[in-house]
N, C-alpha and C. Protein backbone atom coordinates (compact mmCIF):
# COMPACT_ATOMS: atom_id res chain seq x y z
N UNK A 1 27.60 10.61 -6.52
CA UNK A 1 26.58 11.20 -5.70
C UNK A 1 26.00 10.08 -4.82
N UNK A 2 26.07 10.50 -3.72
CA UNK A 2 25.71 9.32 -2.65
C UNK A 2 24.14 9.69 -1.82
N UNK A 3 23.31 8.59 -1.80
CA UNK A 3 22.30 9.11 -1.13
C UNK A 3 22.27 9.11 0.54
N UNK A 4 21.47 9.84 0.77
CA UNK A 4 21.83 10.36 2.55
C UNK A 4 20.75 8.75 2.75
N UNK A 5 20.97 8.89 4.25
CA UNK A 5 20.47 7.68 5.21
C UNK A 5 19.27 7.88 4.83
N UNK A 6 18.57 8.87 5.31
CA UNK A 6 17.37 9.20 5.62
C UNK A 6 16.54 9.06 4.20
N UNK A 7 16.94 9.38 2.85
CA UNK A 7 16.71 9.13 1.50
C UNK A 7 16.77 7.53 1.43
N UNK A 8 17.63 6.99 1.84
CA UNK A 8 17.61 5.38 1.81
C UNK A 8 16.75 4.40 2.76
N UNK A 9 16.23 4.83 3.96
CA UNK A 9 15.18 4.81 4.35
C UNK A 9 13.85 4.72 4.16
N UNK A 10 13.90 5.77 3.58
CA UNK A 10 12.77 6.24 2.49
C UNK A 10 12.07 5.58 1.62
N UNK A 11 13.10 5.43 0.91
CA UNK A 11 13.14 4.22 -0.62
C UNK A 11 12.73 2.57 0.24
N UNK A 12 13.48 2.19 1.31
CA UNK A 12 13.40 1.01 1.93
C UNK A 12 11.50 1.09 2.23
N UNK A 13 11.21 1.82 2.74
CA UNK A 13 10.07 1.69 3.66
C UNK A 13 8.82 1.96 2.30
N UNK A 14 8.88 2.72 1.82
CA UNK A 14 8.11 2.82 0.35
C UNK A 14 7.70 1.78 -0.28
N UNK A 15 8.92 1.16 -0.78
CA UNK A 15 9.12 -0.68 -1.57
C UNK A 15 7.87 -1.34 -0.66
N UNK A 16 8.17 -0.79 0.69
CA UNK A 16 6.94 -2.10 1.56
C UNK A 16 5.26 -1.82 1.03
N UNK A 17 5.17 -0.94 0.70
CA UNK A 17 4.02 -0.32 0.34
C UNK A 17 3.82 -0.48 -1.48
N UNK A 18 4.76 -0.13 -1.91
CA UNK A 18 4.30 -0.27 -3.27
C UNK A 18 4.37 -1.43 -4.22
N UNK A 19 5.35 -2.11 -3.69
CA UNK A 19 5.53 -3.68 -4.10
C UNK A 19 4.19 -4.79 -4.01
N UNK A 20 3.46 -4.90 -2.74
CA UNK A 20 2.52 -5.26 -2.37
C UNK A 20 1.25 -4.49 -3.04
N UNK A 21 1.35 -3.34 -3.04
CA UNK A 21 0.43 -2.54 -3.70
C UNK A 21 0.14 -3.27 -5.28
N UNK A 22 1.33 -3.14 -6.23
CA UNK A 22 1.40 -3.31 -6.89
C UNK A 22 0.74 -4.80 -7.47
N UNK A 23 1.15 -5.65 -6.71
CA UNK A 23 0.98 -7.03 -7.07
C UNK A 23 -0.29 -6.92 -6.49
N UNK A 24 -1.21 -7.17 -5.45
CA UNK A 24 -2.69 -7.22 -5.42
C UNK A 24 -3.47 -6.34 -6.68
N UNK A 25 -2.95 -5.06 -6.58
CA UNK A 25 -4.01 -4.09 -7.63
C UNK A 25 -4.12 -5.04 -9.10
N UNK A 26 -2.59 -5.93 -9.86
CA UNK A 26 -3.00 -6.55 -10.69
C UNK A 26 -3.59 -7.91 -10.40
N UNK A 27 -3.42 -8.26 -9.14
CA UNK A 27 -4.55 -9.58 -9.19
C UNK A 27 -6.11 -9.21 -8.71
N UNK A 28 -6.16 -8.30 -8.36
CA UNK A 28 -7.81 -7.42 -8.16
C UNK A 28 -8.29 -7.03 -9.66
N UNK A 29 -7.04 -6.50 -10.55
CA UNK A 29 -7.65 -6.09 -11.78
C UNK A 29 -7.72 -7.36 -13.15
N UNK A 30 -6.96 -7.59 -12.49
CA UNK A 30 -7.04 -9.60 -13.53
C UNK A 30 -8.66 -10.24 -13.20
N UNK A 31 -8.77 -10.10 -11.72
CA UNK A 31 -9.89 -10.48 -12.20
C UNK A 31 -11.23 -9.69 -12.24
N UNK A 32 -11.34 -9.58 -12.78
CA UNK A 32 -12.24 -8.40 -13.73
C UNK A 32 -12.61 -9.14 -15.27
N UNK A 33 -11.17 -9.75 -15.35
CA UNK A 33 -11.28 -9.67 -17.01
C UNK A 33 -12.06 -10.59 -17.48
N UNK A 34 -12.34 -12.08 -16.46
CA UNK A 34 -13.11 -12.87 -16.91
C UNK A 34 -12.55 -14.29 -17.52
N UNK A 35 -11.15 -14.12 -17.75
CA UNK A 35 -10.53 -15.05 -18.20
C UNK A 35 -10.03 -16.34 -17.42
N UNK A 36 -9.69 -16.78 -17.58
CA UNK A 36 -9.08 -18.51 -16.38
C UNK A 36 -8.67 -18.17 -15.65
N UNK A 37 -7.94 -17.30 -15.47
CA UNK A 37 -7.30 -17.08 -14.12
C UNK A 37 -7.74 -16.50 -12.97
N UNK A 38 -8.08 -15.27 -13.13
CA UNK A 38 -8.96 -14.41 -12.46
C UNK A 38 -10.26 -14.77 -11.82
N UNK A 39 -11.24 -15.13 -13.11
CA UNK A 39 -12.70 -15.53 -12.75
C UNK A 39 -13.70 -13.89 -12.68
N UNK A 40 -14.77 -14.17 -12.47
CA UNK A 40 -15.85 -12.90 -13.03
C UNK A 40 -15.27 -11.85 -11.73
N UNK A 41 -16.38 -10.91 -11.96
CA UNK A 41 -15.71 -9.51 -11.20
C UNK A 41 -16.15 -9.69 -10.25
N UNK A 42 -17.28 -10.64 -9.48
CA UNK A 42 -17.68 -11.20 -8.17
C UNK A 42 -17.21 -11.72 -7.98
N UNK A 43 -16.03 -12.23 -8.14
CA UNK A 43 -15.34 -13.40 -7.78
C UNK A 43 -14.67 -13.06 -6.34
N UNK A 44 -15.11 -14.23 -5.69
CA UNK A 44 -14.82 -13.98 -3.89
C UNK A 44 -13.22 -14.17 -3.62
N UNK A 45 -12.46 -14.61 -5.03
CA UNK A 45 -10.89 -14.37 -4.53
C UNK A 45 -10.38 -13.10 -4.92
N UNK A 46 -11.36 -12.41 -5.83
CA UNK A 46 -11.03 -11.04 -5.99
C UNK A 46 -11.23 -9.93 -4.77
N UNK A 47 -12.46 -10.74 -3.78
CA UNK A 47 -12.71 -9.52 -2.57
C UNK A 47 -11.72 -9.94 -2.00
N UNK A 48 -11.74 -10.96 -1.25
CA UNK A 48 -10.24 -11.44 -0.62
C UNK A 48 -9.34 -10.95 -0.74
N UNK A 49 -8.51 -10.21 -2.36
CA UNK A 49 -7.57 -9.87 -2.44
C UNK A 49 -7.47 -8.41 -2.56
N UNK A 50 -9.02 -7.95 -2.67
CA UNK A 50 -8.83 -6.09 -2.25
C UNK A 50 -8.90 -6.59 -1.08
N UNK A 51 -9.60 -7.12 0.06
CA UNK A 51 -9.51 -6.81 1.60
C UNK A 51 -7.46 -7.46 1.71
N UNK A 52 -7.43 -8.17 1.40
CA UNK A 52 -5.60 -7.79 1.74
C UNK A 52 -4.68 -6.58 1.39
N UNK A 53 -5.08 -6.55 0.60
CA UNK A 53 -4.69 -4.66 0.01
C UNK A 53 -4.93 -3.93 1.01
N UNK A 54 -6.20 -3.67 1.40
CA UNK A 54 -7.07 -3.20 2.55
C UNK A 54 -6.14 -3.02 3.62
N UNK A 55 -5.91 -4.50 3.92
CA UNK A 55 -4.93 -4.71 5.48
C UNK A 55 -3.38 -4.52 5.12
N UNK A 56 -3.06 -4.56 3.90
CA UNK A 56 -1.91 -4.72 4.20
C UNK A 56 -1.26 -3.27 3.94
N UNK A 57 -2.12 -2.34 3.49
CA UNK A 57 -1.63 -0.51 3.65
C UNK A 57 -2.42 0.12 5.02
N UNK A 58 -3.57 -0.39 5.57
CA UNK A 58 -3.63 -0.15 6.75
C UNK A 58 -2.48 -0.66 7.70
N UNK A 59 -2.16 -2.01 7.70
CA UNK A 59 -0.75 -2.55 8.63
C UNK A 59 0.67 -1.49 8.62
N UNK A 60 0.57 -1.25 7.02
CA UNK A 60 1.70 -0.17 6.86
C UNK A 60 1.42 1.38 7.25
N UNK A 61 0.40 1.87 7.35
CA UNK A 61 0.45 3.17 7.58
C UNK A 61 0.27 3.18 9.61
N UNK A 62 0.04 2.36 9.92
CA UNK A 62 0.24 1.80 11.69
C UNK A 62 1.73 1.83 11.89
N UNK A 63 2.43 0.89 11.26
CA UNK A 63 4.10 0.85 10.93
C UNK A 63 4.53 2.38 11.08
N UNK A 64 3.82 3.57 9.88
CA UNK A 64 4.62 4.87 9.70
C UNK A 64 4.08 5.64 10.92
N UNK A 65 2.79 5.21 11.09
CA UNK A 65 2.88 5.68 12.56
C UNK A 65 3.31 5.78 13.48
N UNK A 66 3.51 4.76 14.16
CA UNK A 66 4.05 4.20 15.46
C UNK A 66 6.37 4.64 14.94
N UNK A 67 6.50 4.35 13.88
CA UNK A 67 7.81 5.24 13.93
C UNK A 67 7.51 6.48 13.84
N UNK A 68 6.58 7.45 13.37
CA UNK A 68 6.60 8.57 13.39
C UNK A 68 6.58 9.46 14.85
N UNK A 69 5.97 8.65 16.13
CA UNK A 69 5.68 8.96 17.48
C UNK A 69 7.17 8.50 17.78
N UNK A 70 7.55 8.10 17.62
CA UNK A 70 8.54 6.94 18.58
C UNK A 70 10.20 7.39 17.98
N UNK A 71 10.05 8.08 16.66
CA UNK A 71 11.40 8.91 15.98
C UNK A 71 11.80 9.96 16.84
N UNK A 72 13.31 9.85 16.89
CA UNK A 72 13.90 11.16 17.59
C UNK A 72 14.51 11.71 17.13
N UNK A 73 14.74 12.08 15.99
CA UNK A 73 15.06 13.22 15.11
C UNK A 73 13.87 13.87 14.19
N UNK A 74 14.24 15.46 14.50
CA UNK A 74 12.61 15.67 13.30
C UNK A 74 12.95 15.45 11.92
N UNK A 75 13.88 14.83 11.04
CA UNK A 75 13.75 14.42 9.57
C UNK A 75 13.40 13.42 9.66
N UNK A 76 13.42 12.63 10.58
CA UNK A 76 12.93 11.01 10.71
C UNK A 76 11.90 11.33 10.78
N UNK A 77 10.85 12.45 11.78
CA UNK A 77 9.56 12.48 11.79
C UNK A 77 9.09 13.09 10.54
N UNK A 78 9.24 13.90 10.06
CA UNK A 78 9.35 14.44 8.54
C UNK A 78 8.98 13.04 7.58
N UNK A 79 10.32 12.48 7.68
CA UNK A 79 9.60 11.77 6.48
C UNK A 79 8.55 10.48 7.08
N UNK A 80 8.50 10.15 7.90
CA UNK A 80 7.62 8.76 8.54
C UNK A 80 6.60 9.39 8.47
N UNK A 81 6.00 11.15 8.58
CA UNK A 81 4.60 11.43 8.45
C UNK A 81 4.19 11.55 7.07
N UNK A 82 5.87 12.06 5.96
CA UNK A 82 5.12 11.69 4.49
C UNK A 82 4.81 10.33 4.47
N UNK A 83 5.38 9.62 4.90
CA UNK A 83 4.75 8.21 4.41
C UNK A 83 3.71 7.80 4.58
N UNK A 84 3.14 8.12 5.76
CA UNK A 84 1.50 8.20 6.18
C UNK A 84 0.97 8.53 5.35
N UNK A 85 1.56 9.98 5.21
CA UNK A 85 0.61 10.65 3.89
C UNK A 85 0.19 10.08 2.73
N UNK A 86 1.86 9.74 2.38
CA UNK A 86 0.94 8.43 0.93
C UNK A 86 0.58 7.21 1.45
N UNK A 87 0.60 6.81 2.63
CA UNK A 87 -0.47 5.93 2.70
C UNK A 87 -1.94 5.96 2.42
N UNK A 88 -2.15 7.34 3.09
CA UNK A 88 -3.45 7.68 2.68
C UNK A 88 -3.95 8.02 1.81
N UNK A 89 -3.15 8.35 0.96
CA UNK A 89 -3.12 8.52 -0.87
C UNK A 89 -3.23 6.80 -1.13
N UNK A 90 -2.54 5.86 -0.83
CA UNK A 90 -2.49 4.50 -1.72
C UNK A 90 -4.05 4.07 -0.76
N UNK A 91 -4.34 4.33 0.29
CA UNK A 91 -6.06 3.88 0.66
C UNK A 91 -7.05 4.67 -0.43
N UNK A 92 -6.86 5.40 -1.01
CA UNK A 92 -7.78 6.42 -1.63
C UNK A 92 -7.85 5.58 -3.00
N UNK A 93 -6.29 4.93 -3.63
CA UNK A 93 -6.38 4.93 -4.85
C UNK A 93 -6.74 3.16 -4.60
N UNK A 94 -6.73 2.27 -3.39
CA UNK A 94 -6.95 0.99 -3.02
C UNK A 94 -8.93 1.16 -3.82
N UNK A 95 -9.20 2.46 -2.71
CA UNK A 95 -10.39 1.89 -3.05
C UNK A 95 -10.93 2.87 -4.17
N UNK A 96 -10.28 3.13 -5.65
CA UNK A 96 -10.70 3.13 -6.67
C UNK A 96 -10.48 1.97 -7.00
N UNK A 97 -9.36 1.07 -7.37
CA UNK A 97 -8.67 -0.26 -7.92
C UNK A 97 -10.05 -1.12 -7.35
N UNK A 98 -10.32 -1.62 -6.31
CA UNK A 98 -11.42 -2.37 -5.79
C UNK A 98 -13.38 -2.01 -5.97
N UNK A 99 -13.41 -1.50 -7.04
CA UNK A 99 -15.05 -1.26 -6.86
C UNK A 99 -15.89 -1.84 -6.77
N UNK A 100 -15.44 -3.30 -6.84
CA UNK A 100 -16.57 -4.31 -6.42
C UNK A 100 -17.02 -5.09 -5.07
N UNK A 101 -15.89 -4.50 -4.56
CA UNK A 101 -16.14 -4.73 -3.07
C UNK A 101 -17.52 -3.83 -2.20
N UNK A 102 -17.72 -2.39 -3.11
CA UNK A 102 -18.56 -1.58 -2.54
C UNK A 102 -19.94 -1.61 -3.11
């Protein structure tokens, strides 16, 4: 079973979002804990690293944008507007992960 282009696409452009996602949310939630590494839950490398979270799923949902206008097939636009979509799902769940920024 072979996956179509547009499925492989998909998966490609996702990784950009959740990989990054992934790795800030545990250095935002490390420090919390208080331990050596992290430092207290004010800790100004912890805002630093929700505001990169911040920018770096805003940078990406600009990305699904600007292909979503600029695609000339409608499955290409199809899926470049789901991706928006969970972009705006991973901003929603950014700023649960970050509550000390607010």
């Amino acid at each position: 079973m072979s996956m179509s282009k547009t499925s492989k696409k998909l998966m490609l452009r996702l990784a950009f979002l959740v990989v990054p996602f992934v790795i800030l949310t545990l250095v935002v939630l490390d420090s919390k804990s208080g331990g050596q590494t992290g430092g207290g839950a004010y800790d100004l490398s912890g805002l630093i690293y929700g505001l990169v979270l911040f920018a770096w799923i805003a940078v990406w949902m600009l990305w699904m944008l600007v292909a979503c206008l600029i695609s000339k097939t409608p499955p290409d636009r199809n899926m470049y507007l789901k991706l928006f979509l969970i972009g705006i799902v991973a901003l929603v769940a950014a700023y649960f992960v970050t509550p000390q920024m607010f």
